[in-house]
Protein backbone atom coordinates (compact mmCIF):
# COMPACT_ATOMS: atom_id res chain seq x y z
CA UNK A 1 7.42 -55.56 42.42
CA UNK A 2 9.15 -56.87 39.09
CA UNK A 3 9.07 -60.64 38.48
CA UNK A 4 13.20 -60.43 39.31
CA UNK A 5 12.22 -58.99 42.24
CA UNK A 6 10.17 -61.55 43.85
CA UNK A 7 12.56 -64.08 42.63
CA UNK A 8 15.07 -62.33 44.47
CA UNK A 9 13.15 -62.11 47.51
CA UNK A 10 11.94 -65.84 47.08
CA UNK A 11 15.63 -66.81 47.45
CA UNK A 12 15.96 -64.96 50.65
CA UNK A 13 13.14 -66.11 52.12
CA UNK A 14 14.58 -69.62 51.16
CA UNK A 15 17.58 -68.96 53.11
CA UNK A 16 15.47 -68.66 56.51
CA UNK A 17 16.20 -71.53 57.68
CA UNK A 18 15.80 -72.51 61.32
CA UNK A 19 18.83 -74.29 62.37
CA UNK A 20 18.21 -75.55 66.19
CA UNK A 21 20.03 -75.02 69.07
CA UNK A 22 20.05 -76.20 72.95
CA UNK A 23 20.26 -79.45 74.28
CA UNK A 24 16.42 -81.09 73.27
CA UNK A 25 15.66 -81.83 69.39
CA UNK A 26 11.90 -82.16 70.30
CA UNK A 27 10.58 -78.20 69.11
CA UNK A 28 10.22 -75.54 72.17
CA UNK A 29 6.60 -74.77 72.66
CA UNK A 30 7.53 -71.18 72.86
CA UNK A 31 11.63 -70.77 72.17
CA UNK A 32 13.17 -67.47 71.80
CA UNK A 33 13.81 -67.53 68.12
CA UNK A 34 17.01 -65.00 66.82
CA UNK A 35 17.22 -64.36 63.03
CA UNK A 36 20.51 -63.82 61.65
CA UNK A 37 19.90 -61.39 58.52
CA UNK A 38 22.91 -61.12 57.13
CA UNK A 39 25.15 -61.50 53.64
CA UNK A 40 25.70 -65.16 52.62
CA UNK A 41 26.15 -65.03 49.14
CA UNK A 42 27.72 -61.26 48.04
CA UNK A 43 30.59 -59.16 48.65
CA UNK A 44 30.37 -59.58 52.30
CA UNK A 45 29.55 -63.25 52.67
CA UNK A 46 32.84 -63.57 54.45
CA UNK A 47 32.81 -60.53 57.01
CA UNK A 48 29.35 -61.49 58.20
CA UNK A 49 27.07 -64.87 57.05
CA UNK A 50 27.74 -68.05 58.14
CA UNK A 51 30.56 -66.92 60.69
CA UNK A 52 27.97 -64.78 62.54
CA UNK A 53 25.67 -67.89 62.85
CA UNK A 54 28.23 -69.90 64.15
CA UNK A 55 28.94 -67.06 66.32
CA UNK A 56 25.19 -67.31 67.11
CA UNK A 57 24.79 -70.52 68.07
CA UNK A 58 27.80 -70.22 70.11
CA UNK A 59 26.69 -67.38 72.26
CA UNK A 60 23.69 -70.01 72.76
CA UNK A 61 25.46 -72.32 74.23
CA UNK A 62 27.55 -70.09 76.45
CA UNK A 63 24.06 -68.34 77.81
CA UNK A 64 23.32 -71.83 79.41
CA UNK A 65 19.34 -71.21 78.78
CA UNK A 66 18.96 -75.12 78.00
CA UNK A 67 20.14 -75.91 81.81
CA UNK A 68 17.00 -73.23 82.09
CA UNK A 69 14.60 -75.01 80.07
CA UNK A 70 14.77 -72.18 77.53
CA UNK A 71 15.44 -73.59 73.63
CA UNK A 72 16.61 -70.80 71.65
CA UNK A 73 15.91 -71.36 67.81
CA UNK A 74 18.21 -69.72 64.58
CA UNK A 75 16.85 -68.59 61.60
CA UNK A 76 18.99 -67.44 59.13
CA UNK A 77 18.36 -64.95 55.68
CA UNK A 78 20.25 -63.79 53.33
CA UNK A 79 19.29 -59.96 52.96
CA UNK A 80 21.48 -59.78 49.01
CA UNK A 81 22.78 -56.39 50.64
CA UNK A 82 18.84 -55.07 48.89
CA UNK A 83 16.52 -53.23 51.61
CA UNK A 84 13.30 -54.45 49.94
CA UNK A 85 14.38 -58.33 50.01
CA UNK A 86 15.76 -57.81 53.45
CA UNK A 87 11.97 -56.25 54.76
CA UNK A 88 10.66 -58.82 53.33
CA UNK A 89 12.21 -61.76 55.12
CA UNK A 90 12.64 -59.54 58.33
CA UNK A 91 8.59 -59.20 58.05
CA UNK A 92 8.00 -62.40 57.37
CA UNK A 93 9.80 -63.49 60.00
CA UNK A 94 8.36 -60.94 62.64
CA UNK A 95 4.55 -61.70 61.08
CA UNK A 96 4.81 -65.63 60.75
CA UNK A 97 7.82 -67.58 62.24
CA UNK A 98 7.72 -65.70 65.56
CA UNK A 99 11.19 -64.27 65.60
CA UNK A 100 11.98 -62.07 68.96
CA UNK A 101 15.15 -60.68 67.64
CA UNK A 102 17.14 -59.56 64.37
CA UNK A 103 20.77 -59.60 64.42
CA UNK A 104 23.51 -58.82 62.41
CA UNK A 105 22.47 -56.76 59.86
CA UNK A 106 25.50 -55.76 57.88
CA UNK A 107 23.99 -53.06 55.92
CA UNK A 108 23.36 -49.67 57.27
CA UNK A 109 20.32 -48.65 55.06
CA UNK A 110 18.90 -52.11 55.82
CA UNK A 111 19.69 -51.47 59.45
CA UNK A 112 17.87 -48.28 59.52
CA UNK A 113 14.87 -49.91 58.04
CA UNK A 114 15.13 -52.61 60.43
CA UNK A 115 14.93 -50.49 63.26
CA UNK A 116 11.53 -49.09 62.50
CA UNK A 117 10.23 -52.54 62.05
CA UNK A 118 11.45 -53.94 64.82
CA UNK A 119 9.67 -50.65 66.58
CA UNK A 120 6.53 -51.09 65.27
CA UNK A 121 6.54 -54.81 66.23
CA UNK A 122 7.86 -54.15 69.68
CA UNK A 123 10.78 -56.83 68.82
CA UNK A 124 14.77 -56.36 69.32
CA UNK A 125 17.21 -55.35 66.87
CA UNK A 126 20.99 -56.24 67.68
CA UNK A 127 22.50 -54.30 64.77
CA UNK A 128 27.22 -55.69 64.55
CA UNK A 129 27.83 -55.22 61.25
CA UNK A 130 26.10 -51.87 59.82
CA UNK A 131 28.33 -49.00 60.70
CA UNK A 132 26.87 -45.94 60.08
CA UNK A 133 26.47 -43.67 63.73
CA UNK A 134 23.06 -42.16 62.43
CA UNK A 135 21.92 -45.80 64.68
CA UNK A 136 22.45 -44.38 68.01
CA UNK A 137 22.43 -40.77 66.90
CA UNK A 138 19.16 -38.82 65.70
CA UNK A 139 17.82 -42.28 64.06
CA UNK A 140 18.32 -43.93 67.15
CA UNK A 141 15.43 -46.44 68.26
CA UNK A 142 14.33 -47.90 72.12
CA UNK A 143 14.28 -51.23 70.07
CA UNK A 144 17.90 -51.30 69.03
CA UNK A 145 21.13 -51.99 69.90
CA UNK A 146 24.65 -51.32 68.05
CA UNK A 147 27.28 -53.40 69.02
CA UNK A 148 31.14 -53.63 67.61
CA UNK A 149 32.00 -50.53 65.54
CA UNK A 150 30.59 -47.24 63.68
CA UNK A 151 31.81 -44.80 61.25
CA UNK A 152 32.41 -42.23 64.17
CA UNK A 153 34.61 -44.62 66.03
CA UNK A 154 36.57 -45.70 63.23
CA UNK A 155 36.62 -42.01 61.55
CA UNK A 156 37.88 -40.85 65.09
CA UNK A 157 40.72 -43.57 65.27
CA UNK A 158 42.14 -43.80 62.17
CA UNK A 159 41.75 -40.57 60.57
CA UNK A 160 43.31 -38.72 63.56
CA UNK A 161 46.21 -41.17 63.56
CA UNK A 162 47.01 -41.11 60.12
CA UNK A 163 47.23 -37.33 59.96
CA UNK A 164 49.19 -37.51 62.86
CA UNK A 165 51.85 -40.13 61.64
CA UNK A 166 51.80 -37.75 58.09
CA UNK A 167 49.10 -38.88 55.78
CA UNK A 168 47.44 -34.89 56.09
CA UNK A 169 46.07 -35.21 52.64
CA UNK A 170 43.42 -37.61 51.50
CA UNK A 171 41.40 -38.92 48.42
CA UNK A 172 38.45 -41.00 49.16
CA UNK A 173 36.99 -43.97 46.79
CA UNK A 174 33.26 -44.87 48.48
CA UNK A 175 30.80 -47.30 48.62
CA UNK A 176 27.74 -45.10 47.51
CA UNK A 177 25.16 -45.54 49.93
CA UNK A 178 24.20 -44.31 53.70
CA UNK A 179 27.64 -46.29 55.47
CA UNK A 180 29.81 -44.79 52.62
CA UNK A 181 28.73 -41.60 52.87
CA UNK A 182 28.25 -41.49 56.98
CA UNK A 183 32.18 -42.45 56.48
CA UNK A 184 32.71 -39.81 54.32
CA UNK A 185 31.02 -36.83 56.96
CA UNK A 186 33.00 -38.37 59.74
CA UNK A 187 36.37 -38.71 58.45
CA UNK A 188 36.16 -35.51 57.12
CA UNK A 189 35.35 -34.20 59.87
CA UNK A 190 38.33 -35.56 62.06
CA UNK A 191 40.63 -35.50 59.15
CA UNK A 192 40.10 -31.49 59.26
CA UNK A 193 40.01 -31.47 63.03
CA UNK A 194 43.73 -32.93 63.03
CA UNK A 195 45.12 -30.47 60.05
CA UNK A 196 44.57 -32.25 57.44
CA UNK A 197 42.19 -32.05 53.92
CA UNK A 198 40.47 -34.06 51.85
CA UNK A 199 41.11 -33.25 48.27
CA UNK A 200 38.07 -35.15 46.75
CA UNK A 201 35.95 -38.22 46.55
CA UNK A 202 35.00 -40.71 44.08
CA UNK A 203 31.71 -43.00 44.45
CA UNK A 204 31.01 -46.31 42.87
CA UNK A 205 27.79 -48.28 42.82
CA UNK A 206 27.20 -50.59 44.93
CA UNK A 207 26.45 -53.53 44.70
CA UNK A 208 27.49 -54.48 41.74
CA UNK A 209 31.31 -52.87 40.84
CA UNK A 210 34.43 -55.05 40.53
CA UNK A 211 36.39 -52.95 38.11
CA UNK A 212 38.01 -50.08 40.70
CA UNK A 213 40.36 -48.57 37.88
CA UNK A 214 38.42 -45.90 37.05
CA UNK A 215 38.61 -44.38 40.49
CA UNK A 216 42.08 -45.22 41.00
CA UNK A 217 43.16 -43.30 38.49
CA UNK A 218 41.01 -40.38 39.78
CA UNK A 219 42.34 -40.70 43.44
CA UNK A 220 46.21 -40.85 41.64
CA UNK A 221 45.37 -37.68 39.86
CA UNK A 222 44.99 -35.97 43.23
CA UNK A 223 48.41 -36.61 44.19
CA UNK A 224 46.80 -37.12 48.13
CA UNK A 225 49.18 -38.83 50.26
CA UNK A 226 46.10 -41.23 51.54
CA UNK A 227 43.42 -43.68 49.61
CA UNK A 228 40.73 -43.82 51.53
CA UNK A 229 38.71 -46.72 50.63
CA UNK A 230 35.31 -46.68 52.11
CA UNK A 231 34.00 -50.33 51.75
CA UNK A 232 34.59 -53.86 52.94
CA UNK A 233 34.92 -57.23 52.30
CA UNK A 234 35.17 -58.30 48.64
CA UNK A 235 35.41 -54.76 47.28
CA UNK A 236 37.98 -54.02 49.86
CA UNK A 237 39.99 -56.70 48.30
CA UNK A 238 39.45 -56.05 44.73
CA UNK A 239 40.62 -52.25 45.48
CA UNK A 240 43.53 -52.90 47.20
CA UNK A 241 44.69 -55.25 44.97
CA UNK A 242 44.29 -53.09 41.61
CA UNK A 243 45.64 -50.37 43.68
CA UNK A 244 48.90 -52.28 44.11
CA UNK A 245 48.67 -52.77 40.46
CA UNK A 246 48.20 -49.21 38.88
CA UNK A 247 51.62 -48.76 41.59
CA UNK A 248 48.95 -46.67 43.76
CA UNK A 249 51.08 -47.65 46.78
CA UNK A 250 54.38 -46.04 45.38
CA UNK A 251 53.39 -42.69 46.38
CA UNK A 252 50.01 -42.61 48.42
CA UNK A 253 48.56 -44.77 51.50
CA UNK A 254 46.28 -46.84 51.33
CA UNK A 255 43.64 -46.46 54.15
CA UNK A 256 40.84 -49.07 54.54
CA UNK A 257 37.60 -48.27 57.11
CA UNK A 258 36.35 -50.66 57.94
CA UNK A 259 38.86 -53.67 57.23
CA UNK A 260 38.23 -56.58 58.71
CA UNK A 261 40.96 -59.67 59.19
CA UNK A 262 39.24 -62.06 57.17
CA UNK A 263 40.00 -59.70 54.41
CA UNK A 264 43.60 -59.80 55.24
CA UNK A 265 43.03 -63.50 54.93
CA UNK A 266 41.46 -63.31 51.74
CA UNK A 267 44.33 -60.48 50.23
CA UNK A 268 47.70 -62.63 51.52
CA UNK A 269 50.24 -60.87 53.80
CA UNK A 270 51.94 -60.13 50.18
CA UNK A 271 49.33 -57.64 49.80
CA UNK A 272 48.38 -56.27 52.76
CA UNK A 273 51.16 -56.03 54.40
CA UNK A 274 51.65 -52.79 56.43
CA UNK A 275 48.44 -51.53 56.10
CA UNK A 276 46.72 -50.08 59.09
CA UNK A 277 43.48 -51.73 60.49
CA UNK A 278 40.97 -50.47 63.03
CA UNK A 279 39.10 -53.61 64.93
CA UNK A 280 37.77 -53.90 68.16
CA UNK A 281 38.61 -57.47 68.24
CA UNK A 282 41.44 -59.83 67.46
CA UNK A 283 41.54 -63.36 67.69
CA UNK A 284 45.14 -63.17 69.41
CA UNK A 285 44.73 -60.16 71.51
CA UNK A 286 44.62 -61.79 74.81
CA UNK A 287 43.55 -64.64 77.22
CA UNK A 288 40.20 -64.37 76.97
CA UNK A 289 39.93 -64.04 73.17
CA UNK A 290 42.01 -66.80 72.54
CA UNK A 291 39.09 -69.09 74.56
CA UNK A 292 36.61 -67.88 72.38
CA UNK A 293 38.00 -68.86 69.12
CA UNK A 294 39.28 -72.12 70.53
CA UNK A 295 35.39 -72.97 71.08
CA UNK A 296 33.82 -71.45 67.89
CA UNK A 297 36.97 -72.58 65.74
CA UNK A 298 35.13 -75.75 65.23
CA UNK A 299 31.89 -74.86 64.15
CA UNK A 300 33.76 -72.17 61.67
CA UNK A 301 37.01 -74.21 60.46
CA UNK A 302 37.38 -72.21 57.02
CA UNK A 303 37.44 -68.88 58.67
CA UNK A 304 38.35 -67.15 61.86
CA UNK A 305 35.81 -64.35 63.57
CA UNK A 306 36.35 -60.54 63.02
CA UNK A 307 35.09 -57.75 64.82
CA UNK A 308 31.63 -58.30 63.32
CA UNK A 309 31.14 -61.63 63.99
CA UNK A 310 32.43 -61.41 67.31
CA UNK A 311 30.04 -58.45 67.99
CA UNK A 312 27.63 -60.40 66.87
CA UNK A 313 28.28 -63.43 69.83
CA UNK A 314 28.54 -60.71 72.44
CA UNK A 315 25.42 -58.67 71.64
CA UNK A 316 23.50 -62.39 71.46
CA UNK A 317 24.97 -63.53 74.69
CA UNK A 318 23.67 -60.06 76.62
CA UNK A 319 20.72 -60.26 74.94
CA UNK A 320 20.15 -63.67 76.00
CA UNK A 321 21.28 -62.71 79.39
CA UNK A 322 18.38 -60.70 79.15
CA UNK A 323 16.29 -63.25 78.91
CA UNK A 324 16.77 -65.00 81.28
CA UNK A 325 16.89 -61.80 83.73
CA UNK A 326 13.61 -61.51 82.50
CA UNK A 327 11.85 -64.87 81.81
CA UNK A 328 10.87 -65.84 78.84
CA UNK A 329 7.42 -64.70 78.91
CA UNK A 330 8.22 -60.84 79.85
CA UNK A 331 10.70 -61.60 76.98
CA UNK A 332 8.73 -62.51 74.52
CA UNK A 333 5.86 -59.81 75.19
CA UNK A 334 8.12 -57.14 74.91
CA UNK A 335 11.61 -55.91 72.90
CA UNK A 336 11.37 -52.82 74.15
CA UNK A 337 11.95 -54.13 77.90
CA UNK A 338 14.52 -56.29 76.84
CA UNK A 339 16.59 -53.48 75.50
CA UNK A 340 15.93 -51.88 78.20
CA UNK A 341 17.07 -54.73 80.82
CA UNK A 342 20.05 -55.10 78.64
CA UNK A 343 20.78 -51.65 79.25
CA UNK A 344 20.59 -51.99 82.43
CA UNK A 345 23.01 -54.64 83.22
CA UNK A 346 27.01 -54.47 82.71
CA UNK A 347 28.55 -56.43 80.10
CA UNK A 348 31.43 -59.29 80.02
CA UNK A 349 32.21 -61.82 77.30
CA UNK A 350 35.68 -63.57 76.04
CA UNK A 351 36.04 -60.74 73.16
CA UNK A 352 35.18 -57.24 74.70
CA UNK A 353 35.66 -58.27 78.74
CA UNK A 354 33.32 -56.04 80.53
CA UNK A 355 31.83 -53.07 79.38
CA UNK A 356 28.28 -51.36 79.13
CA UNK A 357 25.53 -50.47 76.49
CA UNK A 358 24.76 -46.52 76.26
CA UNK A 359 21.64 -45.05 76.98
CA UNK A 360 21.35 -44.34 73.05
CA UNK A 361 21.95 -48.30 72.35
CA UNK A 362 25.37 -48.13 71.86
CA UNK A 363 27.53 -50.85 72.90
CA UNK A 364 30.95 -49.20 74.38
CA UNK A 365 34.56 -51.25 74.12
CA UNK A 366 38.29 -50.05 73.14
CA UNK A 367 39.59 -49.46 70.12
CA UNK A 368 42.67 -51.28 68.57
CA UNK A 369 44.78 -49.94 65.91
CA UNK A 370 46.50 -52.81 64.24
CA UNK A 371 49.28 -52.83 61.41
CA UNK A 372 49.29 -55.95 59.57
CA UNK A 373 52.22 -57.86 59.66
CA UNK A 374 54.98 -59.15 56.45
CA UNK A 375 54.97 -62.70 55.78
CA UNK A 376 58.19 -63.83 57.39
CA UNK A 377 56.82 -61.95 60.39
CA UNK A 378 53.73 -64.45 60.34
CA UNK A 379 53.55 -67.59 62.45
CA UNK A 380 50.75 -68.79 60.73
CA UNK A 381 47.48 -68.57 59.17
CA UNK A 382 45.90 -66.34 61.14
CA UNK A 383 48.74 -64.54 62.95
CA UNK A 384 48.40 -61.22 61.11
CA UNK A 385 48.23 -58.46 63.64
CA UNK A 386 50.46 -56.38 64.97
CA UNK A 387 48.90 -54.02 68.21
CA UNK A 388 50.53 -50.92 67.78
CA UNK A 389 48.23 -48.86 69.95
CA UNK A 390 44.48 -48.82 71.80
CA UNK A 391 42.02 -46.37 72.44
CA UNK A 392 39.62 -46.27 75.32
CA UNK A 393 36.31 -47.25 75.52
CA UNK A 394 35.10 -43.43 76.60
CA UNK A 395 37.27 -42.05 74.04
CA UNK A 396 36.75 -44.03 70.99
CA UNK A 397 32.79 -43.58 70.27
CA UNK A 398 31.36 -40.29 70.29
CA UNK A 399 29.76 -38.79 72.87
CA UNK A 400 26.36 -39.16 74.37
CA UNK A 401 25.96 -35.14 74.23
CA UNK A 402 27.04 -35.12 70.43
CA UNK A 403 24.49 -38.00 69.46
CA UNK A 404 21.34 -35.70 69.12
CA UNK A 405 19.68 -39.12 70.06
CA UNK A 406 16.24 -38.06 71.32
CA UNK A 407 16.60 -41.27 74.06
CA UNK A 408 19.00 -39.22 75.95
CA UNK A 409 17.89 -37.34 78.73
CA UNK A 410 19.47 -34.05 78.57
């Protein structure tokens, strides 16, 4: 390891802080202890970070453990979207603080590498915010969990659409590494499976690339009717908006998987206006969500929860349902019968309702297709969605018989 290197991983390790939760301030002799591993200072500080532990600690305090006389303890790191530097905190944490579950995780290689720690360890991933469906397909792992969204599901409900409404011919620009390229098979695939083609691809490094004109100019050369941009959060942004620029939008689509609302935030209506979003959660979709961000709004006043971070509450409230199913001594001894309690009881929360984790580990809700509203349609910071059509919870994530995960009986 260079001497940058453990510098880098030295400020990670920093940002593992335990923040406490429950009703006692005295330490737990034995709390369950969650570590949000996460983005807090990159491109995707805003999709994931300090949202998701807010989201965290309010899943905490809906699970009602403290009435139990179980203290549940946060730790928080801050992976820098690098694999080594997020091991190393996600060891360290395992080896020496005691943590019983990783969540989060917005990163699918650092998800994947997650998973066989957490294995090996006999702890509990909850993976909300890596996308890639290799999780729950033939990398899938007893030990973990996928909650929110995945390239299939978002591949299956927006490509299909968006051939469907016109856009048959697409140019992608792609975050190269494993979600950007899982994106890439899947849409592909769908794309073709509806009539359409993809007439080429560009890749840009990532982390690291804020200057998108390059590819831009590539995907304009293809004279496809859709942009695909695979990537999120700050380079999601930054594309869109020198798309709009180069006059992209005056003859092609632009296409964002995954595209979360805070980026809509971040963007203005000005922007984004029109485009068409995939979530499996909005803020203003009904009753029930509107609850939830009433009681997390506080703890989060500078941003409102996405689909990640409110995966991220629901897969820590089940979990800690879990829990308390099981004790916390059968808890703590074992991740692998956590999972597989979890798996074994139905879900319900304010943002999905009910629903049910697969067999493979993955979490099951409906899909929403959204397209984001003009400013004078707006009634406020916030209000940027319109519903324009929902898939169901069978239909939008792939099959258990297509998964090739080797935790399916067949």
């Amino acid at each position: 390891m260079t001497q940058l290197d453990r510098r880098q991983v030295l400020a990670g390790l920093g940002a593992a802080l335990a923040l406490p939760s429950g009703a006692r301030a005295q330490p737990a002799a034995n709390p369950i202890r969650i570590g949000v591993l996460a983005d807090f200072s990159g491109s995707y500080r805003d999709t994931s970070g300090p949202t998701s532990v807010a989201c965290t600690q309010q899943a905490i305090e809906d699970s009602g453990l403290a009435a139990r006389g179980i203290q549940v303890e946060v730790l928080q790191g801050d992976h820098q979207n690098k694999p080594d530097i997020a091991m190393a905190i996600a060891r360290q944490w395992i080896d020496q603080r005691g943590v019983d579950m990783i969540c989060e995780v917005n990163h699918s290689a650092i998800a994947l590498a997650v998973a066989g720690l957490v294995q090996e360890k006999n702890k509990v991933q909850m993976n909300s915010g890596a996308l890639s469906a290799v999780i729950t397909g033939e990398r899938c792992s007893a030990n973990t969990v996928h909650w929110t969204a995945d390239t299939w599901m978002l591949a299956n409900s927006v490509g299909q659409a968006t051939v469907k409404s016109g856009g048959d011919s697409w140019y992608f620009i792609t975050a190269d590494y494993a979600f950007g390229h899982q994106m890439e098979r899947d849409l592909t695939r769908f794309i073709g499976a509806a009539g359409g083609r993809v007439m080429g691809a560009a890749r840009f490094p990532f982390p690291g690339t804020s200057d998108f004109s390059s590819f831009l100019v590539q995907a304009q050369s293809s004279r496809a009717k859709v942009v695909g941009l695979l990537m999120a959060g700050a380079d999601m942004i930054n594309c869109i908006k020198q798309a709009r620029e180069f006059g992209v939008t005056r003859r092609a689509r632009l296409v964002g998987t995954p595209m979360f609302i805070t980026d809509i935030h971040a963007m203005g209506l000005e922007t984004a206006q029109g485009l068409t979003v995939c979530e499996t959660f909005y803020w203003d979709l009904n009753d029930r969500t509107r609850a939830f961000n009433a009681r997390v709004k506080p703890k989060t006043p500078t941003n409102t929860p996405n689909q990640e971070h409110a995966g991220t509450y629901s897969g820590v409230l089940h979990y800690l349902k879990a829990v308390a199913d099981l004790g916390l001594e059968r808890a703590k001894a074992s991740g692998l019968e956590v999972v597989q309690r979890m798996k074994a009881m139905p879900t319900d929360d304010d943002c999905f309702g009910s629903g049910k984790l697969r067999e493979d580990g993955r979490k099951i809700h409906p899909a929403h297709l959204f397209e984001v509203k003009a400013p004078g349609e707006s009634r406020g910071a916030w209000d940027y969605y319109r519903l324009v059509g929902s898939v169901g919870a069978e239909e939008a994530f792939r099959p258990l018989s297509e998964g090739n995960c080797p935790l399916v009986r067949t």
